[in-house]
Protein backbone atom coordinates (compact mmCIF):
# COMPACT_ATOMS: atom_id res chain seq x y z
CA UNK A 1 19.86 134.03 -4.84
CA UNK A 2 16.69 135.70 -5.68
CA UNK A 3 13.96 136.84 -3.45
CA UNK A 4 11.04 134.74 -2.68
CA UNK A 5 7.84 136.11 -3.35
CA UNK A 6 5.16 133.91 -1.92
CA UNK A 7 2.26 132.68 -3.01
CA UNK A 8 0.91 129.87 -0.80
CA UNK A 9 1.57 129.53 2.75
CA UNK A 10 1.15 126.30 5.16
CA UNK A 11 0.00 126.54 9.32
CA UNK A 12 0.21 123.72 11.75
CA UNK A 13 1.68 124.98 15.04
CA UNK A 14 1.03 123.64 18.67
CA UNK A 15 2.19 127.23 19.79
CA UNK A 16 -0.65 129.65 18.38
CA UNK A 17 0.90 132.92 20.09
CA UNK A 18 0.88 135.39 17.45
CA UNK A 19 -0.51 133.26 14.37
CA UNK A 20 -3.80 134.61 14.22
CA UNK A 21 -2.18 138.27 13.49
CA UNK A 22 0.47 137.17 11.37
CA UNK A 23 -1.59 134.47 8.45
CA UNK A 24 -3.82 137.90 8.38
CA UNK A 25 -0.96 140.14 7.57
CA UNK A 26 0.15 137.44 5.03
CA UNK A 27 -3.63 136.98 3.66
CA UNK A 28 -4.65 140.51 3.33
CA UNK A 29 -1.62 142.70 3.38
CA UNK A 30 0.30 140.53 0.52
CA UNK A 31 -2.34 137.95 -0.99
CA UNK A 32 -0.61 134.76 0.23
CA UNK A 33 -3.09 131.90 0.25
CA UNK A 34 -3.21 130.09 3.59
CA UNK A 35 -3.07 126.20 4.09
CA UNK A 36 -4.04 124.37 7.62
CA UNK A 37 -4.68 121.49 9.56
CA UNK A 38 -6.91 120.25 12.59
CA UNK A 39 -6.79 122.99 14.82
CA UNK A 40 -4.87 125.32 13.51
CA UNK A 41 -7.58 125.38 10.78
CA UNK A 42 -9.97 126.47 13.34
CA UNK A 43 -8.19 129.13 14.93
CA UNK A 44 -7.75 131.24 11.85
CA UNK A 45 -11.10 130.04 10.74
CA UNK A 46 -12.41 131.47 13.52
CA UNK A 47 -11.03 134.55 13.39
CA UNK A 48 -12.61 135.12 9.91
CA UNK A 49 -9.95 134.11 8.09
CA UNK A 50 -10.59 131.94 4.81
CA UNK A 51 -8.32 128.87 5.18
CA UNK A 52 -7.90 126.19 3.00
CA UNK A 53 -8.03 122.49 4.83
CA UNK A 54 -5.00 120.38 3.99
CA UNK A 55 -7.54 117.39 3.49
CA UNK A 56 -8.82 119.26 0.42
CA UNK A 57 -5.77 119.53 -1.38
CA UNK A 58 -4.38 115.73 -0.47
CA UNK A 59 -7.78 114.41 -1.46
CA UNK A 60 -7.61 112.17 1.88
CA UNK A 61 -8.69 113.00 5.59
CA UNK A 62 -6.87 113.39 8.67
CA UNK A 63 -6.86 109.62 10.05
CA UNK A 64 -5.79 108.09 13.24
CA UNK A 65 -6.09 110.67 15.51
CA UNK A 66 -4.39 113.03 13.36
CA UNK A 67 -1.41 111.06 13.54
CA UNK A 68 -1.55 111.04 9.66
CA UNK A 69 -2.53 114.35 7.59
CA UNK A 70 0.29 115.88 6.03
CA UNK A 71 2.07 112.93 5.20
CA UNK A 72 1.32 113.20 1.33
CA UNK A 73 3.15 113.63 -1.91
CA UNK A 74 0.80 116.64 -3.11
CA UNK A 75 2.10 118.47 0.37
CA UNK A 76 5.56 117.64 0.49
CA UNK A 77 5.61 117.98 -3.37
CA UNK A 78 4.76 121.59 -2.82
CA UNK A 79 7.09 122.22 -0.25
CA UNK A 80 10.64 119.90 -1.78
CA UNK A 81 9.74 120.86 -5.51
CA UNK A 82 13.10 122.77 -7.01
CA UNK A 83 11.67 125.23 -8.72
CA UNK A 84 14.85 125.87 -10.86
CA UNK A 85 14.26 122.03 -12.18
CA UNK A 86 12.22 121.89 -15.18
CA UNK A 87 11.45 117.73 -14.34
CA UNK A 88 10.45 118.99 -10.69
CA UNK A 89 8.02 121.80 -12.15
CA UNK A 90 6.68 118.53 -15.06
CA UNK A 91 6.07 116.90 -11.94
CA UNK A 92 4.00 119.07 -10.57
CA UNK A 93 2.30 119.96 -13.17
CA UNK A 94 1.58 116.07 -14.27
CA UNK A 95 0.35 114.96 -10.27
CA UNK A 96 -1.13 118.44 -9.93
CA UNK A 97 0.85 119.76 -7.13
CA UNK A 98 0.88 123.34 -5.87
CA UNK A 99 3.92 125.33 -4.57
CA UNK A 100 3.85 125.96 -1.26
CA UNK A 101 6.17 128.57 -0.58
CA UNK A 102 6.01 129.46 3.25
CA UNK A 103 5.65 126.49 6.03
CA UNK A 104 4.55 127.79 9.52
CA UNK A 105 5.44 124.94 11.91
CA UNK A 106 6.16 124.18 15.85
CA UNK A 107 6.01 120.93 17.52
CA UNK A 108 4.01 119.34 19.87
CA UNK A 109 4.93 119.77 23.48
CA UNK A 110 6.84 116.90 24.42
CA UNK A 111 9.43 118.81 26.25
CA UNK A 112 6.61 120.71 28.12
CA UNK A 113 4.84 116.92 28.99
CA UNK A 114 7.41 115.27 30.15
CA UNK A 115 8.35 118.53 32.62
CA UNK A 116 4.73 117.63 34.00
CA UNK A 117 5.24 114.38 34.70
CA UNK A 118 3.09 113.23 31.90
CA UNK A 119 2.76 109.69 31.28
CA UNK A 120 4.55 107.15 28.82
CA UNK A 121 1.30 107.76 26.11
CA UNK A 122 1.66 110.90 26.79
CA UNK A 123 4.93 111.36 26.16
CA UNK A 124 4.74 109.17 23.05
CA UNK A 125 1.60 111.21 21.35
CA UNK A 126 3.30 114.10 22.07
CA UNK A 127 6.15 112.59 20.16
CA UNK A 128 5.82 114.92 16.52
CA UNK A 129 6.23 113.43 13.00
CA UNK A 130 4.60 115.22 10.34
CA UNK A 131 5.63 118.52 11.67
CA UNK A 132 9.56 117.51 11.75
CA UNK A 133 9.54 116.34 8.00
CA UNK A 134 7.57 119.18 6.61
CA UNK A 135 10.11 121.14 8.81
CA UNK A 136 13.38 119.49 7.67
CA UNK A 137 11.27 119.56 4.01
CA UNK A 138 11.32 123.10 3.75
CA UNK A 139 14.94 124.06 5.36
CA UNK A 140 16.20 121.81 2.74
CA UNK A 141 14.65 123.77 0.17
CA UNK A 142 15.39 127.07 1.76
CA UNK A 143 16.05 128.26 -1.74
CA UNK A 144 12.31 128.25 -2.49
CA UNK A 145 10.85 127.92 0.99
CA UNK A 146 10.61 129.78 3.73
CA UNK A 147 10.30 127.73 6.96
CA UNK A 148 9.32 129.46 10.30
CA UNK A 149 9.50 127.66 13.47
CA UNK A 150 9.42 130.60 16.25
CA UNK A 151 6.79 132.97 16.85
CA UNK A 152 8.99 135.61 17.73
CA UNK A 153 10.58 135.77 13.85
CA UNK A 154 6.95 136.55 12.78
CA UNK A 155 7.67 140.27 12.62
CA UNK A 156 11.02 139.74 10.66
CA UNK A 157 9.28 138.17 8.18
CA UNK A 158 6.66 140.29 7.90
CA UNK A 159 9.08 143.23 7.60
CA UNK A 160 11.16 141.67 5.25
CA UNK A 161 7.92 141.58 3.00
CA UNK A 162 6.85 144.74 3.46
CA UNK A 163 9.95 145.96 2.81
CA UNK A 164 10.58 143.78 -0.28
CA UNK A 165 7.15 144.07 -1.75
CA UNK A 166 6.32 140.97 -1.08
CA UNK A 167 9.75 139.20 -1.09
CA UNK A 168 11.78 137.26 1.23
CA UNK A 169 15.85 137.62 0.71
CA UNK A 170 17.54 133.94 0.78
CA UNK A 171 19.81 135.49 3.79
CA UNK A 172 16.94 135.44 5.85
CA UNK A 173 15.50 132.01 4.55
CA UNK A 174 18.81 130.37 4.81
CA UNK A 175 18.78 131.62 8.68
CA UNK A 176 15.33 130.24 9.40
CA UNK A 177 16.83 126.91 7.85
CA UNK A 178 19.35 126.96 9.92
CA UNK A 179 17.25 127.10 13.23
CA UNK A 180 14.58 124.71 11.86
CA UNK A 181 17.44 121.91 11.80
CA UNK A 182 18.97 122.57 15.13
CA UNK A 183 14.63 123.08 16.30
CA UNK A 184 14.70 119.08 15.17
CA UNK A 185 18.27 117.93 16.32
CA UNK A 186 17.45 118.94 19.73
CA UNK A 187 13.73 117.78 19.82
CA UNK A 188 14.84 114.25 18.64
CA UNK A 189 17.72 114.12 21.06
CA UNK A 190 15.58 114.98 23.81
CA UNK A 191 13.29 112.07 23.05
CA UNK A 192 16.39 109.79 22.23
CA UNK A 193 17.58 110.08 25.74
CA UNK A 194 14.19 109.67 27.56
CA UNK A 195 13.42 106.69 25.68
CA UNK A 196 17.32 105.53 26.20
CA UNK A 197 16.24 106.36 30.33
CA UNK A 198 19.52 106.77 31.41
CA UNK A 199 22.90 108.68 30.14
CA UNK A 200 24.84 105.69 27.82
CA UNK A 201 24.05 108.16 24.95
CA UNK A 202 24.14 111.47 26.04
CA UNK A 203 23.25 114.64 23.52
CA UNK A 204 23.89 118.50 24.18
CA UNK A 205 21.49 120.38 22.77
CA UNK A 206 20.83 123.88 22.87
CA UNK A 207 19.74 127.03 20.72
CA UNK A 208 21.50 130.02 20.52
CA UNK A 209 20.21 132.99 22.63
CA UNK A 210 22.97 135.50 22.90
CA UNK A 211 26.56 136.38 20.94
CA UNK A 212 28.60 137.42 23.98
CA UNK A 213 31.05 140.36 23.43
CA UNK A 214 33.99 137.19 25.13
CA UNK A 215 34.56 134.32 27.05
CA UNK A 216 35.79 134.48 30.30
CA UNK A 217 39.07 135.99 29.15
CA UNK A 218 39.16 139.00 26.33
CA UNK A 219 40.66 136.34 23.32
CA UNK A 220 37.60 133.90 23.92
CA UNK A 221 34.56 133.65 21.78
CA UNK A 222 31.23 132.75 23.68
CA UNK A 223 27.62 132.15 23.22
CA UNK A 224 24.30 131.77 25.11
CA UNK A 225 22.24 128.90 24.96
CA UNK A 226 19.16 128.05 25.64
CA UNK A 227 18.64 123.88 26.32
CA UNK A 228 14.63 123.87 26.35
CA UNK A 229 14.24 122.93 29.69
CA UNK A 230 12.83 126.44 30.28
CA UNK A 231 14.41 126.41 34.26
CA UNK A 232 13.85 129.97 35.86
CA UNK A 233 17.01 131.66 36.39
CA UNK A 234 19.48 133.86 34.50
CA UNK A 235 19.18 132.34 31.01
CA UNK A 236 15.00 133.31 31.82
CA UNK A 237 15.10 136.21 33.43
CA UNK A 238 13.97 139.74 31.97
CA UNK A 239 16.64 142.75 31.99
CA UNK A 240 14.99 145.71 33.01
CA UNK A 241 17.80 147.63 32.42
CA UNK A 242 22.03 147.94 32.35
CA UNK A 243 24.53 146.78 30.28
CA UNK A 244 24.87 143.50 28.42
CA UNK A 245 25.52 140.54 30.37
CA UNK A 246 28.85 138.97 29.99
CA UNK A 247 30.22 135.38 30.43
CA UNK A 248 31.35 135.84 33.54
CA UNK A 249 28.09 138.05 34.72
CA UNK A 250 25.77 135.22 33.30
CA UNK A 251 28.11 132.15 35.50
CA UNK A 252 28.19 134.30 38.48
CA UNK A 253 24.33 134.85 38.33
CA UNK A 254 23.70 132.03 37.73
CA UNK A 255 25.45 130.85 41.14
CA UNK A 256 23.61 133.29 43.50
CA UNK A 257 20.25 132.87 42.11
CA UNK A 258 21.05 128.88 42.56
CA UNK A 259 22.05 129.45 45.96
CA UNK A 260 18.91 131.63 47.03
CA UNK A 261 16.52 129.27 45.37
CA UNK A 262 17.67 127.44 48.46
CA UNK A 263 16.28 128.97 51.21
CA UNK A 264 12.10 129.72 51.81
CA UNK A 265 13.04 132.54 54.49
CA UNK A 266 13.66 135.67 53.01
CA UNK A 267 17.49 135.44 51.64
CA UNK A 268 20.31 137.58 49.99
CA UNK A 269 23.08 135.97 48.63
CA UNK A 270 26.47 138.34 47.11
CA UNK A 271 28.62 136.33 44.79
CA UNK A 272 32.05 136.81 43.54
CA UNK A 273 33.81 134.45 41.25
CA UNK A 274 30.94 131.93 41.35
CA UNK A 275 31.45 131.74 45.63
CA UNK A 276 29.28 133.11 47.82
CA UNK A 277 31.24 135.98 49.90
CA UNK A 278 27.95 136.88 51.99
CA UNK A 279 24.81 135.17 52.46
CA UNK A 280 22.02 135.58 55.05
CA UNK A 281 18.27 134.81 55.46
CA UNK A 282 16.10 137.41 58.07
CA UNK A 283 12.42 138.18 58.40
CA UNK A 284 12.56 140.84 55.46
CA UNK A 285 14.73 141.57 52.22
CA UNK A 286 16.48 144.66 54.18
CA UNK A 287 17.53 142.56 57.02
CA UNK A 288 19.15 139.93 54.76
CA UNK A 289 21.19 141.88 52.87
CA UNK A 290 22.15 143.65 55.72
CA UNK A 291 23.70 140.21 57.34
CA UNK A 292 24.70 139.17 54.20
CA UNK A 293 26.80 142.21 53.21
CA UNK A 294 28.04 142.46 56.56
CA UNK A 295 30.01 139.07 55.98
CA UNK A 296 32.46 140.27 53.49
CA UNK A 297 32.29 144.02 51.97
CA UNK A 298 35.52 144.21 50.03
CA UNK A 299 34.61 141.30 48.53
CA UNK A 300 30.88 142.11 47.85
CA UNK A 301 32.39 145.09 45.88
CA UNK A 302 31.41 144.69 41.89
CA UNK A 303 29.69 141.75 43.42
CA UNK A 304 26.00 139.94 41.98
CA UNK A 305 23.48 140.00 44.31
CA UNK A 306 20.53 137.42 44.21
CA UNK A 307 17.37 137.93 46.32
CA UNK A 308 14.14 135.46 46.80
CA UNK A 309 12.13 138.23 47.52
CA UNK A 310 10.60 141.42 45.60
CA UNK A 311 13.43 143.71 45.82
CA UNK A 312 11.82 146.82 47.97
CA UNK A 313 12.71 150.30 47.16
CA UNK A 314 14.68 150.15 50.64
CA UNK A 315 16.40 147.22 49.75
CA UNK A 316 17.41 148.92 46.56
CA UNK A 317 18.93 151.77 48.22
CA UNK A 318 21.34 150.15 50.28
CA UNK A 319 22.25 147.84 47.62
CA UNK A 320 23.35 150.87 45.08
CA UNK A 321 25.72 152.39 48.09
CA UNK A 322 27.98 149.76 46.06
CA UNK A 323 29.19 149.19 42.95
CA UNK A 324 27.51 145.45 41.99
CA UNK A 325 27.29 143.93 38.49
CA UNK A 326 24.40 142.35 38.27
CA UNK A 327 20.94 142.34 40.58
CA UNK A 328 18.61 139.51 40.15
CA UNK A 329 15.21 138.86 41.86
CA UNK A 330 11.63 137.36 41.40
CA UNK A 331 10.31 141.41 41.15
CA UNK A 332 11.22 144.62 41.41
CA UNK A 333 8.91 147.11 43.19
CA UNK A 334 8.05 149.86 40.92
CA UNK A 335 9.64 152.13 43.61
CA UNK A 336 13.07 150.57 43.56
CA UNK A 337 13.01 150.84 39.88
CA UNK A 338 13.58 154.33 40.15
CA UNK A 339 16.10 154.03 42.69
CA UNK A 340 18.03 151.36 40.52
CA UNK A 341 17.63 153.50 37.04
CA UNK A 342 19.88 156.26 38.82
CA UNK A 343 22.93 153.58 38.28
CA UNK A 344 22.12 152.89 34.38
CA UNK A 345 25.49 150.54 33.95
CA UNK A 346 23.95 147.97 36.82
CA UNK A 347 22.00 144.89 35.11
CA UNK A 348 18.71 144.51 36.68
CA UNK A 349 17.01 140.83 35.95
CA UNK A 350 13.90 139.36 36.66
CA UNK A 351 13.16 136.13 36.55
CA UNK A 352 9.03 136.01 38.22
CA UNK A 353 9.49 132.74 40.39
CA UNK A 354 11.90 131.51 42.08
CA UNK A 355 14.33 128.47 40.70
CA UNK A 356 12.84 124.41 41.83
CA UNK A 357 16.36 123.25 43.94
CA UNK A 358 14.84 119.54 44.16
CA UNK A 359 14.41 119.51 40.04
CA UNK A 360 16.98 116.95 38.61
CA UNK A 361 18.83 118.30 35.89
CA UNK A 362 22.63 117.24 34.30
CA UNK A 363 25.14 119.35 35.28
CA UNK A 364 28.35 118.80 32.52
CA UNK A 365 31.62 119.97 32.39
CA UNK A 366 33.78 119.75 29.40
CA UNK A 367 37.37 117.53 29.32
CA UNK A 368 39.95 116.78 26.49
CA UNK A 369 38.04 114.85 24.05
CA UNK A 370 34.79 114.85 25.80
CA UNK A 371 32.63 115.20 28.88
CA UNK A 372 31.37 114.55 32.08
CA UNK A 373 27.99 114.16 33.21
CA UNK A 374 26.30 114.12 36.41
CA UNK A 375 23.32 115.03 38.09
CA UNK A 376 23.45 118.40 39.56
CA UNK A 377 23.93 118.26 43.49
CA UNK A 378 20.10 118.71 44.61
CA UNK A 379 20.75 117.15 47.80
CA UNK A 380 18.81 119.05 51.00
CA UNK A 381 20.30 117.54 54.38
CA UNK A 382 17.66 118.05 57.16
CA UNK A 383 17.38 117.56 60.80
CA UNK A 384 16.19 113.97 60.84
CA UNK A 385 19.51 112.89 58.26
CA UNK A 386 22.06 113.99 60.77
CA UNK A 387 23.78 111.90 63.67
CA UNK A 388 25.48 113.14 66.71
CA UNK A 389 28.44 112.20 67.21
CA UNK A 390 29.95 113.96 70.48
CA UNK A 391 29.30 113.86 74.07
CA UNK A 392 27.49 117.30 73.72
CA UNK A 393 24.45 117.85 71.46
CA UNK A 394 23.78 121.11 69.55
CA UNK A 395 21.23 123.40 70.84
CA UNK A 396 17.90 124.07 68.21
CA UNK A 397 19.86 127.84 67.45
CA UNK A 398 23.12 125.74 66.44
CA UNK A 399 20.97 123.04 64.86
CA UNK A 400 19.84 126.07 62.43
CA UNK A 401 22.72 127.74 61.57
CA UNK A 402 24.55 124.48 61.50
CA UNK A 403 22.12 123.41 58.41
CA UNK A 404 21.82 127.10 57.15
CA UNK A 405 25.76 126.76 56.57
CA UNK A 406 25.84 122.98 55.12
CA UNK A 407 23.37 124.26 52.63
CA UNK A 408 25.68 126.69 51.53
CA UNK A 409 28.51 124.41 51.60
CA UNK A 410 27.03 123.20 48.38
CA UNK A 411 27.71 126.24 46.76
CA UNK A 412 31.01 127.16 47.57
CA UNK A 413 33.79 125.78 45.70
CA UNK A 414 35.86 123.37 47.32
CA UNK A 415 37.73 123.18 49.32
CA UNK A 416 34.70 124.86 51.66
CA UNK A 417 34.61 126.33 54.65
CA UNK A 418 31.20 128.29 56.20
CA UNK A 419 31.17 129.91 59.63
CA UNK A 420 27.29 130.91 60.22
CA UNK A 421 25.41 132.72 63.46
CA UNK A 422 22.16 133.65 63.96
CA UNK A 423 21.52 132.17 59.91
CA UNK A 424 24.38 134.77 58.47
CA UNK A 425 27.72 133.56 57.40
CA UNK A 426 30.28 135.46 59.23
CA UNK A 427 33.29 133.93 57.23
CA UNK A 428 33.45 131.59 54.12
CA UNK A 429 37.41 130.14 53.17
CA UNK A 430 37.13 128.64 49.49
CA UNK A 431 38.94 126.56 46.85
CA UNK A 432 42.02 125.81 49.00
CA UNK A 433 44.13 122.81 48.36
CA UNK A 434 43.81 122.22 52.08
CA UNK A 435 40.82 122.58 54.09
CA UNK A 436 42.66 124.20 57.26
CA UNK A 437 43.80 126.86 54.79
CA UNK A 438 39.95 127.39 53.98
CA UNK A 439 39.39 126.84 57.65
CA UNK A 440 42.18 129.63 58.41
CA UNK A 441 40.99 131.76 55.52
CA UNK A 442 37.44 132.11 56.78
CA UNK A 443 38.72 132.93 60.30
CA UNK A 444 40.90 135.82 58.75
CA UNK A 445 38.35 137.53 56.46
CA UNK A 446 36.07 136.95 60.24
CA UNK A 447 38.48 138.99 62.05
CA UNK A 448 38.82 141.83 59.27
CA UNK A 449 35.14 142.72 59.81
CA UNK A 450 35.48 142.88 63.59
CA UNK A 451 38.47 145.33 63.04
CA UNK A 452 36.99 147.18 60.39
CA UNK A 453 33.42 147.72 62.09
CA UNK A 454 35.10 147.91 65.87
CA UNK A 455 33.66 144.86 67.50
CA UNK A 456 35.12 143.61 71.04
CA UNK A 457 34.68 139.96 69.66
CA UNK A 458 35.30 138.16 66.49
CA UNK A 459 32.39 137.11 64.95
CA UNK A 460 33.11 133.41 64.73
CA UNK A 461 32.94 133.61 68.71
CA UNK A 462 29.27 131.58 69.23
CA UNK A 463 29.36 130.29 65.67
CA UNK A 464 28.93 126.95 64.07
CA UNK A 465 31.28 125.86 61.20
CA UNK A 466 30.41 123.64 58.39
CA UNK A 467 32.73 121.48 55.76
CA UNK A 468 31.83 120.70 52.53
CA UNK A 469 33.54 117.22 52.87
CA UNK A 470 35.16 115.48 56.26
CA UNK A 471 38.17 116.60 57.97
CA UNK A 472 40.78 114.08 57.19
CA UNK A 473 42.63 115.75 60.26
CA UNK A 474 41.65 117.41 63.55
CA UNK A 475 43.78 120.20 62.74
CA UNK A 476 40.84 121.78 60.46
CA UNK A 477 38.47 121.16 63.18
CA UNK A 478 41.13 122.52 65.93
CA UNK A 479 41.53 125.51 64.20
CA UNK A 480 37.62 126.40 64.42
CA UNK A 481 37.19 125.74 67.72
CA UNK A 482 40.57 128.21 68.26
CA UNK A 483 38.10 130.63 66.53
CA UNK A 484 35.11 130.31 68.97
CA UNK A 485 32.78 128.06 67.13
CA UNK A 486 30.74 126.31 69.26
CA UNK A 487 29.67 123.44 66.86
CA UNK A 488 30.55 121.52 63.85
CA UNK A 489 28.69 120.00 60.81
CA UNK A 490 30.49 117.55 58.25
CA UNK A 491 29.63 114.66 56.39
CA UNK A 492 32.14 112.29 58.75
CA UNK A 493 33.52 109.24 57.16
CA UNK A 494 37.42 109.67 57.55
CA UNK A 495 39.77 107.24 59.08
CA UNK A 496 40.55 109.72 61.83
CA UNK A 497 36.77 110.39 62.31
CA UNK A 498 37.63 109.39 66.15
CA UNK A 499 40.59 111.58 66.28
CA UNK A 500 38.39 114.60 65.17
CA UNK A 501 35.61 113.83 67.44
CA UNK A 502 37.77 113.20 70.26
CA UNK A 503 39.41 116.67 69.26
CA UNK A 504 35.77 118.21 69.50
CA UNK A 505 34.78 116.32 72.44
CA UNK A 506 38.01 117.83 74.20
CA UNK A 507 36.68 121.35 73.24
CA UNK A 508 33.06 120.50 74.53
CA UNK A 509 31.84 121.22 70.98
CA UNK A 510 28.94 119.85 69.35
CA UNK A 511 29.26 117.60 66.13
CA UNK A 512 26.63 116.19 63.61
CA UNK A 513 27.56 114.26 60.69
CA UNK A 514 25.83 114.27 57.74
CA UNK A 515 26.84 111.29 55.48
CA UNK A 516 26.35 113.97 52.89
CA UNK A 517 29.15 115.05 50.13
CA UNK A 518 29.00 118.27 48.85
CA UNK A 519 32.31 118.89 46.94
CA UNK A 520 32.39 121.44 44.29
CA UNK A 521 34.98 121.65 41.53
């Protein structure tokens, strides 16, 4: 295929980052005519710019509310023509129809007006038509059109002229066709499913961000992708500096910056194989990831660490005492940047806010053959959802930790076991086909940190235990109260509920039951 060399180019975008700049490279740098609507038209017009009005060349104005203006033969002419065809360039000549060569075009907003909560007219005016056939127009003729949908590949095009005198290779144009149609699959599927208002038709949608070096394992292929929904975390966040994220590093990021989004207090959260192995809130940064390291250090080695705080300089240096993967937080101080650039291999990320934990979203899992979809667990149990269910009722300190640990519950995989004190887990048993092996697990890792660091007491002695789902036995519960806890939080509902609180009643422990599930698979 031949280069492109330009003559006429079209503008409509909702998103006018960058245009002004780039239609004045294109006008004065390599004589490409320019082509607009509405206010597009007046953007470059205002910036001195001399832009031809699509109304002049269809002979017809922009009518009902600009819901029809480029919805003519002499446009889409110009942008479907073959020009290879010698009856497609008779046509053109015959219903006096220009080329147009380069098509500028981003959508309206819908995605960012239904995130607001906009309403049903809203929604449906921000609902784009002419822009996703002149779009789908021009990728389909990416042999004589180039189509640009993204800001961001304004440079690359402009580069590839320069560099071409004036040309644009068809490698490049068949690329920009490529993400013009998966620009329209996903913006009509996202539409599809509000209108369908619940999840009998479900499409996944995404575009490319990232090649990954592998999947989880060395002989997997993996990509990035972005959905639209434009949610702060990982797939958002910045990277100030280290190596490229991997599959693994992006999941396991993901997890702790999840988790921390959590809490309003100051919190640290170290993950390690998507669980939590340490996570603590305190009235600074420091003191968090003090108590949250504290919980489990072998563990936290080559660990992520997620903060909802500006990472101090302070916090920095005890965090690089250890080998960890990946840091992410909402900021870095400028003085812990230069503590954190002496360890050049660890991934810095910033994501500038903090992740919404109430904000519905799917959460989907692939099967043989298909999928499952669900809402993701956004589920906050508070003081005024629980129900006492022993002769003894916790104190307002085990009240805290008790929901400080359920809350984390939701994040460890289950089987899930969290002994918290003073609003710092002190031992966290995971995944286990049984939940007194979690239960038993946590206790163990407990008592390594009281041999390790020298303390007279293990530090589940005073501490509060919660369980991702009930205790089908009192064994599970038995086994905590071996370990000093003092009280117990669990969603309840078994068949032996009365054996377990009889168990805890025995014990003189307190118990509060939820009503609340939080498995995770």
């Amino acid at each position: 295929m031949t280069l492109l060399h330009p003559k006429t180019a079209l503008l409509s975008v909702s998103d006018k980052a960058g245009l002004a700049d780039f239609a004045k490279a294109l006008q004065q740098d390599f004589g490409i005519s320019l082509l607009s609507t509405g206010g597009t038209h007046k953007t470059l017009s205002d910036k001195g710019l001399e832009v031809n009005e699509v109304a002049n060349v269809t002979g017809f104005p922009e009518i009902m509310n600009g819901r029809v203006k480029t919805l003519h033969p002499k446009i889409h002419g110009g942008i479907l023509a073959d020009r290879s065809k010698p009856d497609h360039l008779a046509a053109m000549k015959e219903h006096d129809i220009n080329g147009i060569d380069i098509v500028v075009i981003n959508l309206y907003p819908f995605a960012e007006t239904l995130k607001k909560g906009g309403s049903y007219q809203d929604c449906v005016e921000n609902i784009d038509i002419g822009g996703p056939a002149m779009l789908r127009a021009a990728a389909k003729n990416h042999a004589h059109v180039a189509i640009i949908t993204d800001p961001n590949d304004y440079a690359l095009v402009l580069k590839e002229l320069k560099e071409n005198k004036g040309g644009i290779t068809f490698e490049t144009r068949k690329k920009l066709a490529q993400k013009a149609f998966a620009l329209t699959a996903a913006y009509d599927a996202m539409i599809a499913e509000w209108l369908a208002g619940d999840t009998q038709t479900v499409t996944i949608k995404g575009s490319a961000k990232q090649t990954l070096r592998y999947g989880e394992n060395p002989h997997q292929t993996a990509t990035l992708y972005a959905d639209g929904s434009n949610r702060t975390g990982v797939l958002s966040a910045t990277q100030l500096q280290g190596k490229e994220l991997s599959y693994n590093n992006i999941n396991d990021t993901d997890a702790a910056f999840e988790l921390v989004s959590e809490f309003i207090e100051p919190a640290v959260a170290i993950i390690k194989h998507a669980n939590p192995c340490g996570v603590a809130t305190g009235k600074d940064i420091e003191t968090a990831y003090k108590a949250a390291f504290r919980c489990d250090p072998v563990s936290a080695f080559g660990g992520i660490i997620a903060l909802n705080r500006p990472l101090t300089a302070q916090a920095a240096t005890l965090i690089t005492e250890i080998f960890s993967e990946v840091i992410i937080a909402p900021s870095i101080e400028e003085d812990a940047k230069a503590v954190l650039a002496k360890k050049k291999n660890l991934r810095v990320l910033v994501t500038g806010t903090m992740a919404e934990p109430s904000e519905k979203r799917p959460f989907i899992k692939s099967i043989a053959g298909g999928f499952l979809y669900q809402d993701a667990d956004t589920m906050q149990v508070t003081k005024d959802m629980l129900k006492t269910v022993t002769k003894r009722a916790p104190s307002p300190q085990e009240l805290e930790d008790m929901l400080f640990a359920f809350r984390i519950a939701k994040h460890v995989k289950s089987n899930a076991i969290i002994y918290a004190k003073d609003l710092a887990t002190v031992g966290i048993g995971a995944g286990q086909m049984s939940r007194l092996d979690s239960a038993r697990i946590a206790v163990r890792k407990a008592s390594e940190i009281a041999e390790r660091e020298g303390l007279k007491d293990n530090p589940t002695i005073g501490a509060v235990v919660a369980s991702d789902a009930f205790f089908p036995f009192a064994d599970g519960l038995i086994a905590a109260a071996e370990a000093g806890v003092t009280a117990v939080i669990q969603p309840g509902g078994s068949i032996r509920d009365d054996e377990v609180i009889a168990a805890a009643n025995e014990r003189n422990l307190a118990m509060v039951f939820t009503n609340i599930r939080h498995f995770r698979h």
